[in-house]
C-alpha atoms as a PDB file:
ATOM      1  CA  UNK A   1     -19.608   1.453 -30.851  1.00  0.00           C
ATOM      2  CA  UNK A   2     -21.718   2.285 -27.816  1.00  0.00           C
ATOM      3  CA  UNK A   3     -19.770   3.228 -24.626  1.00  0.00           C
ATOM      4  CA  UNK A   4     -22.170   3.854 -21.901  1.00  0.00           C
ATOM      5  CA  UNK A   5     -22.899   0.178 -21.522  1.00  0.00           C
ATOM      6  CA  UNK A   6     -26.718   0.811 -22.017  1.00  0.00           C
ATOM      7  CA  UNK A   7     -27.076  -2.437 -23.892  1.00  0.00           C
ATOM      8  CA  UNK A   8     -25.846  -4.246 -21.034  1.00  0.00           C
ATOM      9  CA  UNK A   9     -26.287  -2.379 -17.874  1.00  0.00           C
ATOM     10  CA  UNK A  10     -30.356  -3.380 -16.980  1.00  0.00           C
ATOM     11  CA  UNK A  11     -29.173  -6.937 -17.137  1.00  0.00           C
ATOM     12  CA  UNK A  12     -29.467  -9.505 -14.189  1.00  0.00           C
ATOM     13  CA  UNK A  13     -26.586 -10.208 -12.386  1.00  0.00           C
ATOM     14  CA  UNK A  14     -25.473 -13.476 -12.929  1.00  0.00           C
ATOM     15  CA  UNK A  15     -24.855 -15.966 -10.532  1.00  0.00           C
ATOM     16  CA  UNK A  16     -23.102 -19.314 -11.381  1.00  0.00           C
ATOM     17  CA  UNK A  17     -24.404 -22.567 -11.339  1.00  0.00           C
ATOM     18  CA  UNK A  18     -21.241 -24.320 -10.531  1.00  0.00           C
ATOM     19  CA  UNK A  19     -19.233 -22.188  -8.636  1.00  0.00           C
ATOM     20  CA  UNK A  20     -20.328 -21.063  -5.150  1.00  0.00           C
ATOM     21  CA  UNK A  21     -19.995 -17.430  -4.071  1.00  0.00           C
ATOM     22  CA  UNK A  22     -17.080 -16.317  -2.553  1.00  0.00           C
ATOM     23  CA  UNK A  23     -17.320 -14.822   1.145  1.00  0.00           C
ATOM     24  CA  UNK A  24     -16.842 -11.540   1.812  1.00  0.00           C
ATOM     25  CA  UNK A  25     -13.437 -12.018   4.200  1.00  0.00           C
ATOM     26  CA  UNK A  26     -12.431 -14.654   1.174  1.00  0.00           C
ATOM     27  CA  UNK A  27     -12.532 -11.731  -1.312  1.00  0.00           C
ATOM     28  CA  UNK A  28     -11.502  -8.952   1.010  1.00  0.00           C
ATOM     29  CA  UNK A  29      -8.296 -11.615   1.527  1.00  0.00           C
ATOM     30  CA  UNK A  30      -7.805 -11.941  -2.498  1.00  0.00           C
ATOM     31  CA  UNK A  31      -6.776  -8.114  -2.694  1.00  0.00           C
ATOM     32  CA  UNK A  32      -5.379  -7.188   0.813  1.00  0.00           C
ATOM     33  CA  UNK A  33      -1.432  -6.314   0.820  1.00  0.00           C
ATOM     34  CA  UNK A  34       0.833  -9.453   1.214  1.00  0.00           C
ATOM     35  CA  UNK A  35       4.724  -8.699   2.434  1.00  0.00           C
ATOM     36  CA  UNK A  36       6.759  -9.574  -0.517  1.00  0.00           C
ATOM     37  CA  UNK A  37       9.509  -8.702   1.445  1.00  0.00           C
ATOM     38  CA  UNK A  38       9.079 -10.306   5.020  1.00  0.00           C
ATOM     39  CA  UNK A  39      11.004  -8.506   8.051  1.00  0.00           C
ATOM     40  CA  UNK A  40      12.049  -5.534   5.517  1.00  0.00           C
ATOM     41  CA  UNK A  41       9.785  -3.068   7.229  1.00  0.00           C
ATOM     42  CA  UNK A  42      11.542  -4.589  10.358  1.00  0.00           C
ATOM     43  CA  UNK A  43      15.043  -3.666   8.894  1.00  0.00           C
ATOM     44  CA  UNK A  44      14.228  -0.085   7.789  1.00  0.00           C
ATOM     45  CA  UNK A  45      12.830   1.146  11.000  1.00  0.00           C
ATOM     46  CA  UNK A  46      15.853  -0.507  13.264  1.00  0.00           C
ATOM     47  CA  UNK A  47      18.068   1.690  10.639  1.00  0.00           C
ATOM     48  CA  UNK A  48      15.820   4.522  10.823  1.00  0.00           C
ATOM     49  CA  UNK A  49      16.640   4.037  14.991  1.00  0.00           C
ATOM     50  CA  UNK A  50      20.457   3.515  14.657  1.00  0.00           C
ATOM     51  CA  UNK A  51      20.249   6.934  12.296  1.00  0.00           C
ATOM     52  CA  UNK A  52      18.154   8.922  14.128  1.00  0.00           C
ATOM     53  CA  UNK A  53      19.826  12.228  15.092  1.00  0.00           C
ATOM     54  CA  UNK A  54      19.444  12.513  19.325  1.00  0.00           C
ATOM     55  CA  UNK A  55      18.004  15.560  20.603  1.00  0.00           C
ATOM     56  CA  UNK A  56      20.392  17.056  22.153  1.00  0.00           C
ATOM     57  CA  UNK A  57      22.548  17.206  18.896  1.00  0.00           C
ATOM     58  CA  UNK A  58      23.171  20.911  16.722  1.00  0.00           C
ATOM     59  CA  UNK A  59      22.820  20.098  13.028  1.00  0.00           C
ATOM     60  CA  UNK A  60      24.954  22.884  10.991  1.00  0.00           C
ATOM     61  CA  UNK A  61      24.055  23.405   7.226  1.00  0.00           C
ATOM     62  CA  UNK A  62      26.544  25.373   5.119  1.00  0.00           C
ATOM     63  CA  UNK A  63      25.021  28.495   5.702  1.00  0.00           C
ATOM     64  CA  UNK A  64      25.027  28.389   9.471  1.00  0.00           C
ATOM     65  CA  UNK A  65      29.459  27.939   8.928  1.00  0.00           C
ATOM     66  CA  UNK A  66      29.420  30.521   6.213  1.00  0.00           C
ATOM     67  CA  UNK A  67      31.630  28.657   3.924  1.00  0.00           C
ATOM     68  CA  UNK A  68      32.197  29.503   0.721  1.00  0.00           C
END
């Protein structure tokens, strides 16, 4: 089996007969992202704002309280 496509790589491109070429924005539009989940990047970034730690707040690890 030959694997470096050399029996088919010097070979015109082909170009239907029946089926007109595609535009460039109509193929760029085939594989650009679609939301699947509408308004869900909406809801993470209103929780990411309702979590947010402010700036005037002291965050303490375990360390910092020296517990055992």
């Amino acid at each position: 089996m030959n694997h470096d496509y050399s029996d088919i790589i010097d070979l015109p491109h082909h170009v239907s007969s029946r089926h007109p070429q595609m535009s460039v924005h109509d193929r760029a539009a085939q594989f650009a992202p679609f939301a699947a989940l509408t308004g869900y990047g909406d809801m993470i970034d209103e929780a990411g704002e309702q979590n947010a730690v402010a700036d005037d707040t002291v965050v303490f690890t375990a360390e910092d309280l020296d517990l055992p």
